[in-house]
C-alpha atoms as a PDB file:
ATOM      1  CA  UNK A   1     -61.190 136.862  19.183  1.00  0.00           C
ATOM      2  CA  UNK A   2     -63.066 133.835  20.465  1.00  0.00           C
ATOM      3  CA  UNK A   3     -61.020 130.932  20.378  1.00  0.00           C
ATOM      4  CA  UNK A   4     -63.939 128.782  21.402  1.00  0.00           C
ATOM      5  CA  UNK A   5     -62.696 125.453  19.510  1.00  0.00           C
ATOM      6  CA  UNK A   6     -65.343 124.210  16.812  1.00  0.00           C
ATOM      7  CA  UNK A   7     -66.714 121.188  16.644  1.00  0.00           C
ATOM      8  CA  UNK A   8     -65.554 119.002  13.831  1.00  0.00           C
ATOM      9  CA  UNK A   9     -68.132 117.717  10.822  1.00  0.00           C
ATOM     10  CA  UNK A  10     -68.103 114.405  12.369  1.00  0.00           C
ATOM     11  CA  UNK A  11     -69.459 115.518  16.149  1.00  0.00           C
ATOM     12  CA  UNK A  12     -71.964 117.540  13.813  1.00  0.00           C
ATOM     13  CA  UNK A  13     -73.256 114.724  12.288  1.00  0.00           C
ATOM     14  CA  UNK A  14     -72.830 112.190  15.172  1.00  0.00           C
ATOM     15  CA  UNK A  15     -77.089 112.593  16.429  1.00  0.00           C
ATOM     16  CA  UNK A  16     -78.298 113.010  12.773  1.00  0.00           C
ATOM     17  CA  UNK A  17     -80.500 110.836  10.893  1.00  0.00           C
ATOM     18  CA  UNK A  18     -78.710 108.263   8.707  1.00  0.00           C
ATOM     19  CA  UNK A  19     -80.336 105.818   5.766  1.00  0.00           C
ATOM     20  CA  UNK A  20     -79.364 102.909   7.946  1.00  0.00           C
ATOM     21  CA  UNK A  21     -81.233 104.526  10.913  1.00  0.00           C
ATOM     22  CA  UNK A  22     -84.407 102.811   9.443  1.00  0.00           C
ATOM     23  CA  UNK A  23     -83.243  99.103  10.955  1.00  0.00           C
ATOM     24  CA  UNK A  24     -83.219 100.541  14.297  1.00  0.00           C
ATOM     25  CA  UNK A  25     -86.953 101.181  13.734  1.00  0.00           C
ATOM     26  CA  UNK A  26     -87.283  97.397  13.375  1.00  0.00           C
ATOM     27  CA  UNK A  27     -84.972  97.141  16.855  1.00  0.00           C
ATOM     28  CA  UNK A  28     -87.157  99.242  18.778  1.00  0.00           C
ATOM     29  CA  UNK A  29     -90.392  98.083  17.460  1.00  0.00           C
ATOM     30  CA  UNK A  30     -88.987  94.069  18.637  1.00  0.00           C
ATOM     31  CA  UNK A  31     -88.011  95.205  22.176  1.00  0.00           C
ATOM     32  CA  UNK A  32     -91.271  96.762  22.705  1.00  0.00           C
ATOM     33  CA  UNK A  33     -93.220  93.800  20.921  1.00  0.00           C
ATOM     34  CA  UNK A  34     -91.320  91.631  23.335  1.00  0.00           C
ATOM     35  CA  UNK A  35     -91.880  93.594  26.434  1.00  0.00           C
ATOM     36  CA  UNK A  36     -95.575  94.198  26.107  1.00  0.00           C
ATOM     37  CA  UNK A  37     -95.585  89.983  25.870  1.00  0.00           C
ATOM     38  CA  UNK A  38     -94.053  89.195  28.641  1.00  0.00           C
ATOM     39  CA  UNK A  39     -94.695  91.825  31.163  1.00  0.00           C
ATOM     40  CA  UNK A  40     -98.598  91.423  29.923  1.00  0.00           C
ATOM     41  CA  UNK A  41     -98.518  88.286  31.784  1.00  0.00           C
ATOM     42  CA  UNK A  42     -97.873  89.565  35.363  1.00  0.00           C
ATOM     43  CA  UNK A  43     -99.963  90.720  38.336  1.00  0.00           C
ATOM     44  CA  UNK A  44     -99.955  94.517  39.135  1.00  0.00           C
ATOM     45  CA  UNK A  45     -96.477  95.845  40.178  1.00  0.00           C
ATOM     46  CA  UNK A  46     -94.357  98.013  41.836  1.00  0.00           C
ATOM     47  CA  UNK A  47     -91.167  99.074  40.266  1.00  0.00           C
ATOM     48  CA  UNK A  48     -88.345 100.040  42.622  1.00  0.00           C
ATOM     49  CA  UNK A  49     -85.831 101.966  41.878  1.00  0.00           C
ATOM     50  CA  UNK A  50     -82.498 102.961  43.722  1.00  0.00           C
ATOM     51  CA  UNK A  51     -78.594 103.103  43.606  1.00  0.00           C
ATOM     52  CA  UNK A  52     -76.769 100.328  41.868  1.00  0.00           C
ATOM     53  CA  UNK A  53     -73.687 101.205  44.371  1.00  0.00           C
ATOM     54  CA  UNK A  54     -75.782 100.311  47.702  1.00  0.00           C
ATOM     55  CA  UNK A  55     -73.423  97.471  49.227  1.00  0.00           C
ATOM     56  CA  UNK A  56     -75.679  94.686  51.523  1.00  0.00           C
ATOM     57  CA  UNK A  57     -74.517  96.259  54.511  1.00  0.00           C
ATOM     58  CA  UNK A  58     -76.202 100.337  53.633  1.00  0.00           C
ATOM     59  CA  UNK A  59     -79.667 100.154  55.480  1.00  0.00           C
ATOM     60  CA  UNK A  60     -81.423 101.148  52.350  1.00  0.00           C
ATOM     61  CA  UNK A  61     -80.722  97.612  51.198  1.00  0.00           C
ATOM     62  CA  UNK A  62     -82.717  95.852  53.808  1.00  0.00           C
ATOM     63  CA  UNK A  63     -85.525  98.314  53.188  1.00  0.00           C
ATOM     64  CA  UNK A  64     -85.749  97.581  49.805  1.00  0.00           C
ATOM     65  CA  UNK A  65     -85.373  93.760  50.701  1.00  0.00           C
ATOM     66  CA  UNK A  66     -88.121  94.092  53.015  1.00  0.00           C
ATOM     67  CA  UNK A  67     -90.631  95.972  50.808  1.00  0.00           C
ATOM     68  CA  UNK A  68     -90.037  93.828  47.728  1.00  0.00           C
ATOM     69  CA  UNK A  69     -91.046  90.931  50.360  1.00  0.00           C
ATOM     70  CA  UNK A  70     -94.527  92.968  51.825  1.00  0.00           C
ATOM     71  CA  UNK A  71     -95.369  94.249  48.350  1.00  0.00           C
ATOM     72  CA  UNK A  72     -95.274  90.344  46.884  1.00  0.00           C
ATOM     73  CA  UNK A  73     -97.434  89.331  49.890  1.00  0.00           C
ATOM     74  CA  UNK A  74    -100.151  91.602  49.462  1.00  0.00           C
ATOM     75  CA  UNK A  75    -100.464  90.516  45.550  1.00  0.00           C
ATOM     76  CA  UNK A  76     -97.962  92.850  43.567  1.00  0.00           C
ATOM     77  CA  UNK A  77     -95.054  91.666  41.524  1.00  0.00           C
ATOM     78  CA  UNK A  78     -92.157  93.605  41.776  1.00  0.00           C
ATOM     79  CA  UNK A  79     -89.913  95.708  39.099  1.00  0.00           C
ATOM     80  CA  UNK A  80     -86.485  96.948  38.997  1.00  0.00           C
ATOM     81  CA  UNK A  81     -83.401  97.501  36.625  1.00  0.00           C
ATOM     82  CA  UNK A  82     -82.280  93.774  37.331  1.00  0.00           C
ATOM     83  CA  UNK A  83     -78.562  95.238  38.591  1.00  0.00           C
ATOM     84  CA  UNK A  84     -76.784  95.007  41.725  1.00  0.00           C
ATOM     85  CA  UNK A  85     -77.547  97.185  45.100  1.00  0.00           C
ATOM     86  CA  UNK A  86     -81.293  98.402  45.710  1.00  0.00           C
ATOM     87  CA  UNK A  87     -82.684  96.445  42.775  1.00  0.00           C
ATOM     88  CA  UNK A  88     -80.645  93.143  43.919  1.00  0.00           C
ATOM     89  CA  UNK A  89     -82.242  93.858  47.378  1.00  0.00           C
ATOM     90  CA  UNK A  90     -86.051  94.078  45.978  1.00  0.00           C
ATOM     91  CA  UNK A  91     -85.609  91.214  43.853  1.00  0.00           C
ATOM     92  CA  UNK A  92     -84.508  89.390  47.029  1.00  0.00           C
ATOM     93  CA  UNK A  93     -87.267  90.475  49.184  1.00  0.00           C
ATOM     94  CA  UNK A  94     -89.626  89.007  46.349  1.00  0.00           C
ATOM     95  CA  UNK A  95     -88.189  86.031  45.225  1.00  0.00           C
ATOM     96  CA  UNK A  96     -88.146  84.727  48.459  1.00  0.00           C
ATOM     97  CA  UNK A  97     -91.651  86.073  49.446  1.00  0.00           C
ATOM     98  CA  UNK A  98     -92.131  83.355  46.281  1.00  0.00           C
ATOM     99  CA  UNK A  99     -93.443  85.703  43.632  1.00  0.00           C
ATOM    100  CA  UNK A 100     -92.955  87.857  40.509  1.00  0.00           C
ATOM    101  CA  UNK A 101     -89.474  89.497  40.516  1.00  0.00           C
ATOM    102  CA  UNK A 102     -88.647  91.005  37.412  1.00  0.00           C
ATOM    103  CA  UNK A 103     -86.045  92.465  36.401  1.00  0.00           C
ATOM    104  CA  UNK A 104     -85.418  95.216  32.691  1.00  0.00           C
ATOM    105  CA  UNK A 105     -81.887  95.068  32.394  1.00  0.00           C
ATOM    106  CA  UNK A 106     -80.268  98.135  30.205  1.00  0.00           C
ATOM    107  CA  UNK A 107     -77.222  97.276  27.619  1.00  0.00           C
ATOM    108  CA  UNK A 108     -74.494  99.255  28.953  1.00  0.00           C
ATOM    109  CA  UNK A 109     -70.955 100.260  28.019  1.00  0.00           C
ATOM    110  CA  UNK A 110     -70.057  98.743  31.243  1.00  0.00           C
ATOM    111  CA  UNK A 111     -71.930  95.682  31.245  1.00  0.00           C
ATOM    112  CA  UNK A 112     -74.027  95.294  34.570  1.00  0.00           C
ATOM    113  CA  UNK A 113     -74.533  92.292  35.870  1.00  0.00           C
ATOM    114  CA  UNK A 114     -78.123  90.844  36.401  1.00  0.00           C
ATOM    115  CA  UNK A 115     -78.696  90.347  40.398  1.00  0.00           C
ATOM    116  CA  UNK A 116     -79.356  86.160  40.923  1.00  0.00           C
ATOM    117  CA  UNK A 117     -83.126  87.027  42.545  1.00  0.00           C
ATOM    118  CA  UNK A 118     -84.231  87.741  39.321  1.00  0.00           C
ATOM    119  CA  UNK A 119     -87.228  85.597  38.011  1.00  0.00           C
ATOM    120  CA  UNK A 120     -88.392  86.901  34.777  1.00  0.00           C
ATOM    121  CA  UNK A 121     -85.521  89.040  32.981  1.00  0.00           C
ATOM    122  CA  UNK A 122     -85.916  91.076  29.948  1.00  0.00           C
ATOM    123  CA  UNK A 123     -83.079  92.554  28.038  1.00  0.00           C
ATOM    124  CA  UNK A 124     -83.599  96.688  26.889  1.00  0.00           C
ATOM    125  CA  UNK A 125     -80.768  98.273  24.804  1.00  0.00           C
ATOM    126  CA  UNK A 126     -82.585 101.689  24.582  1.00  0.00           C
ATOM    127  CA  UNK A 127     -83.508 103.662  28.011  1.00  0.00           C
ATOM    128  CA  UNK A 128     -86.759 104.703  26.385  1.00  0.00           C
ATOM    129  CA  UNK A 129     -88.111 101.422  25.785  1.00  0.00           C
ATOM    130  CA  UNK A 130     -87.076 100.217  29.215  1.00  0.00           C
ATOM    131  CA  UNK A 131     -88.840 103.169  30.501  1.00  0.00           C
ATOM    132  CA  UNK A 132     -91.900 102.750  28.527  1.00  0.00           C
ATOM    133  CA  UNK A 133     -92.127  99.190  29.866  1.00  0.00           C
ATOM    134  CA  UNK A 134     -91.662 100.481  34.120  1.00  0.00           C
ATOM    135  CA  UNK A 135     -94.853 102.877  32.971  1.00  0.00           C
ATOM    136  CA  UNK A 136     -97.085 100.405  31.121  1.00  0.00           C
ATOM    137  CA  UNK A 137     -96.687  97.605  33.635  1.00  0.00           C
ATOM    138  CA  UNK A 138     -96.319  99.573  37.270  1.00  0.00           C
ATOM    139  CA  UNK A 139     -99.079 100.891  39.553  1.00  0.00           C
ATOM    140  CA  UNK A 140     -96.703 102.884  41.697  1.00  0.00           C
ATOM    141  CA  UNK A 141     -93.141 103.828  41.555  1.00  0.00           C
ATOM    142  CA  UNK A 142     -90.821 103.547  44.717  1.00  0.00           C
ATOM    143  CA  UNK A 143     -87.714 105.602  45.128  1.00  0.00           C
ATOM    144  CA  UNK A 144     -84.789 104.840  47.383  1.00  0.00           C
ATOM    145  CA  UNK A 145     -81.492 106.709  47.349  1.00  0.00           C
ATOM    146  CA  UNK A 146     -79.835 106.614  43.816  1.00  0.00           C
ATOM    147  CA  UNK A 147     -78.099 108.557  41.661  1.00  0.00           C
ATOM    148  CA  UNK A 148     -78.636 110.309  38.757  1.00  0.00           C
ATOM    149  CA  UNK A 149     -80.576 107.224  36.604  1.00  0.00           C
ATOM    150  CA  UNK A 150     -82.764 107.193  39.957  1.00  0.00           C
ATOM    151  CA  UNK A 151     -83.385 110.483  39.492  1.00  0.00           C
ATOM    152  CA  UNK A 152     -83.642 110.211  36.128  1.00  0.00           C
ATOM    153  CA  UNK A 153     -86.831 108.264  36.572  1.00  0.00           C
ATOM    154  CA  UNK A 154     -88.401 110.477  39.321  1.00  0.00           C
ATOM    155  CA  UNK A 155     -88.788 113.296  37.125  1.00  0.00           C
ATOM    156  CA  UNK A 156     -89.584 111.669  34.186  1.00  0.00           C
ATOM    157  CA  UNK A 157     -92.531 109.937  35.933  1.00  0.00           C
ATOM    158  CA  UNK A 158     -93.678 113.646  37.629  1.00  0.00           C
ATOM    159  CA  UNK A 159     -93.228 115.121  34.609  1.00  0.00           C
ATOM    160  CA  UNK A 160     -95.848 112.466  32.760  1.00  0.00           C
ATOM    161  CA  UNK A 161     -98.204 112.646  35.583  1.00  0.00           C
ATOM    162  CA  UNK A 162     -97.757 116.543  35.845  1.00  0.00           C
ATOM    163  CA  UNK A 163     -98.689 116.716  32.421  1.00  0.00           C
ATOM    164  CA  UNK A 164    -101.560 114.499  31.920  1.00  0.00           C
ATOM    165  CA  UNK A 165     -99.770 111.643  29.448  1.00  0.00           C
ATOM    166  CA  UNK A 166    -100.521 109.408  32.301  1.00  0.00           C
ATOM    167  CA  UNK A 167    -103.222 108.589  34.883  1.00  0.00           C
ATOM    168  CA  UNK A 168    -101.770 109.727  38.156  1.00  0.00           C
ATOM    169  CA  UNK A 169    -100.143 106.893  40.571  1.00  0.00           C
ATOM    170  CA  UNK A 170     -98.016 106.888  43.773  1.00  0.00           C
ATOM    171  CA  UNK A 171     -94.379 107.909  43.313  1.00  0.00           C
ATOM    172  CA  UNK A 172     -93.483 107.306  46.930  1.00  0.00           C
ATOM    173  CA  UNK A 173     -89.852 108.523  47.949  1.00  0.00           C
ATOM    174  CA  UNK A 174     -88.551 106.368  50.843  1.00  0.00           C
ATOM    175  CA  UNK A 175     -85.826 108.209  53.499  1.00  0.00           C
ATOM    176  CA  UNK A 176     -86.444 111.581  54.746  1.00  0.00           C
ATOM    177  CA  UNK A 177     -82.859 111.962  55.229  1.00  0.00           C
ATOM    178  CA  UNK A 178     -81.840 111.451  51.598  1.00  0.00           C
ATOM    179  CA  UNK A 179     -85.066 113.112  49.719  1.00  0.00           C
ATOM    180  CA  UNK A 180     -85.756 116.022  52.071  1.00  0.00           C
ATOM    181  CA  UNK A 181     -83.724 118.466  50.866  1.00  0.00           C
ATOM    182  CA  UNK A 182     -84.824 117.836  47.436  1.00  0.00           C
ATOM    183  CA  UNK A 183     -88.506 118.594  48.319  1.00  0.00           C
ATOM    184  CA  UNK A 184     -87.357 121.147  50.532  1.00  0.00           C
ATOM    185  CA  UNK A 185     -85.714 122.942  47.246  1.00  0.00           C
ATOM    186  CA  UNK A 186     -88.568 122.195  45.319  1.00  0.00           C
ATOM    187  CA  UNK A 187     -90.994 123.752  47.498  1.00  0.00           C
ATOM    188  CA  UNK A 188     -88.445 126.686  47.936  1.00  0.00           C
ATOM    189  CA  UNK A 189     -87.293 127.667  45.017  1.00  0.00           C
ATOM    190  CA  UNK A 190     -88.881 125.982  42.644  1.00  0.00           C
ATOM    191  CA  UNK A 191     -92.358 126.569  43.740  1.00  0.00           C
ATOM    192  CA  UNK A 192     -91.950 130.074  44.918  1.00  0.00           C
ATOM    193  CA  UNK A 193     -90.317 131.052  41.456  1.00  0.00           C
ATOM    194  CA  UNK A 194     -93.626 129.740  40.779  1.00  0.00           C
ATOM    195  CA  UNK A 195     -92.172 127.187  37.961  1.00  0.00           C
ATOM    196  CA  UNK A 196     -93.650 124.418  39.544  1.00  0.00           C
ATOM    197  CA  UNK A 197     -97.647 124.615  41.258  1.00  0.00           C
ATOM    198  CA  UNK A 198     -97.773 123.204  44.948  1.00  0.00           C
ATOM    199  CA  UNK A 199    -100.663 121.210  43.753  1.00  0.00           C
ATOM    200  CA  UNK A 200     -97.737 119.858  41.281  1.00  0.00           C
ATOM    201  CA  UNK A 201     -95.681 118.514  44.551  1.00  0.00           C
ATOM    202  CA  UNK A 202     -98.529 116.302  45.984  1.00  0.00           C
ATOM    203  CA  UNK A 203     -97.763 114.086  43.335  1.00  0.00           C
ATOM    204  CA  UNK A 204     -94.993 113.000  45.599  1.00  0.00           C
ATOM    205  CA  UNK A 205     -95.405 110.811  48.638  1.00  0.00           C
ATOM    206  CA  UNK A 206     -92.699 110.478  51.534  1.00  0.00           C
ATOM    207  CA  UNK A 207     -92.280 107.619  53.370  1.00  0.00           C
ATOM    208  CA  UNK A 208     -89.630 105.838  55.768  1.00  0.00           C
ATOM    209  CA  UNK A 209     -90.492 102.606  56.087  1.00  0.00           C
ATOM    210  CA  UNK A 210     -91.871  99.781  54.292  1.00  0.00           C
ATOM    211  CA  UNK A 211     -94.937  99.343  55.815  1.00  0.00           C
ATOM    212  CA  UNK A 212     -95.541 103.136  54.953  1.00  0.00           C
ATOM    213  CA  UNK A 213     -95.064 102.678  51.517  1.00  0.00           C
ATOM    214  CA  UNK A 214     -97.501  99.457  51.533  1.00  0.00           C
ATOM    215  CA  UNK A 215    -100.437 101.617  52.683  1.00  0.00           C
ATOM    216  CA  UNK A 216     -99.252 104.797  50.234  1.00  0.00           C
ATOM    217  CA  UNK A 217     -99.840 102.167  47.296  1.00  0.00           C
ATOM    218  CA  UNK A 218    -103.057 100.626  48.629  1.00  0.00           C
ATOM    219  CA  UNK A 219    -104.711 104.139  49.206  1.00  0.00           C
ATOM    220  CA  UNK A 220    -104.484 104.678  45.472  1.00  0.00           C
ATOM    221  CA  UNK A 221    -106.729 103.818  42.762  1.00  0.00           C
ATOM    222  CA  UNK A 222    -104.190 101.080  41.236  1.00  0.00           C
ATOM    223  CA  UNK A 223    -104.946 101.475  37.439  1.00  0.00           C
ATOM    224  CA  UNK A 224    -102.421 100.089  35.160  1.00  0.00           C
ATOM    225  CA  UNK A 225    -100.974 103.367  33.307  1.00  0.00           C
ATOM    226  CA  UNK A 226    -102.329 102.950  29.824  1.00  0.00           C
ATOM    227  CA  UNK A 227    -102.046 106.225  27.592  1.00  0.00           C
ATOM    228  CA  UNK A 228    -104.449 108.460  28.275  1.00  0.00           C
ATOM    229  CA  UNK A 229    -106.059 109.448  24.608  1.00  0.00           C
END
């Protein structure tokens, strides 16, 4: 007998359409109405993404500090999730390089605090709005260590480029030591099960240091990622 415990009509009916759905339509269509304004008024830029739990003292946090700082002085504004560790450290490096540090901060169970180095701040209560706004607005994406939201957005962004919804643009993973072994799986398994082409994993880019992922972004065509039709 399988004494597999059912679910109960209420967790059936917890992700199913209700009549008062329709105002969350009006919800979503305001935070992207709101996003497209504001963000529409920046120079081309770089969101960075990376672990909310880096403390000042992990050496990915001067990294990102330091390429927040190189990407604002070569004409870039700079992107993150507006929390603590590696997107604190980016908005650092570009406040204090004196230009665009924005920051899309998710509503959370846990609320997360908004980093102090943030210029422009924009409020998201649903992930795929937030996302939709690091897309529209970015000409590269920069990874440094993180957890599963960081990954989160890696594959998300390979998956739109590997599938055409979006004009391809550097997604430029910084730290062999932390991202090697994921590429190293990828190509392994992943390619030689032949789920994923090795043309597929050139859409990544490795780099170690900030003035490597500078010239990663600069070698690019930097094309703002409208839909392709």
């Amino acid at each position: 007998m399988d004494d597999t415990k059912m679910p109960s009509p209420d967790q059936l009916l917890m992700n199913h359409l209700r009549p008062e759905d329709t105002n969350r339509v009006y919800r979503i269509m305001a935070e992207f109405a709101e996003g497209f304004d504001v963000l529409s008024q920046i120079p081309p830029g770089v969101a960075i993404f990376g672990s909310s739990r880096a403390s000042r003292s992990d050496p990915y946090y001067a990294v990102a500090e330091e390429i927040g700082r190189l990407l604002v002085q070569h004409g870039f504004a700079v992107l993150t999730g507006a929390g603590p560790g590696i997107m604190e450290a980016a908005n650092k490096g570009a406040r204090e390089a004196g230009g665009p540090s924005i920051g899309l901060n998710i509503q959370l169970p846990v609320e997360q605090p908004v980093n102090r180095y943030v210029t422009t701040l924009l409020h998201f209560r649903y992930f795929f709005v937030r996302k939709v706004m690091f897309v529209r607005h970015s000409v590269a994406f920069v990874f440094l260590p993180g957890g599963l939201g960081t990954l989160d957005e890696l594959f998300e962004s390979a998956t739109l480029i590997q599938t055409h919804k979006i004009r391809p643009f550097p997604v430029v993973l910084v730290g062999r030591d932390y991202w090697q072994g994921l590429l190293d799986w990828l190509t392994r398994v992943a390619v030689g099960r032949g789920r994923v082409s090795a043309e597929e994993m050139t859409i990544f880019t490795l780099a170690e240091t900030p003035e490597e992922v500078l010239t990663a972004i600069q070698r690019a065509p930097l094309v703002l990622n409208r839909p392709i039709p």
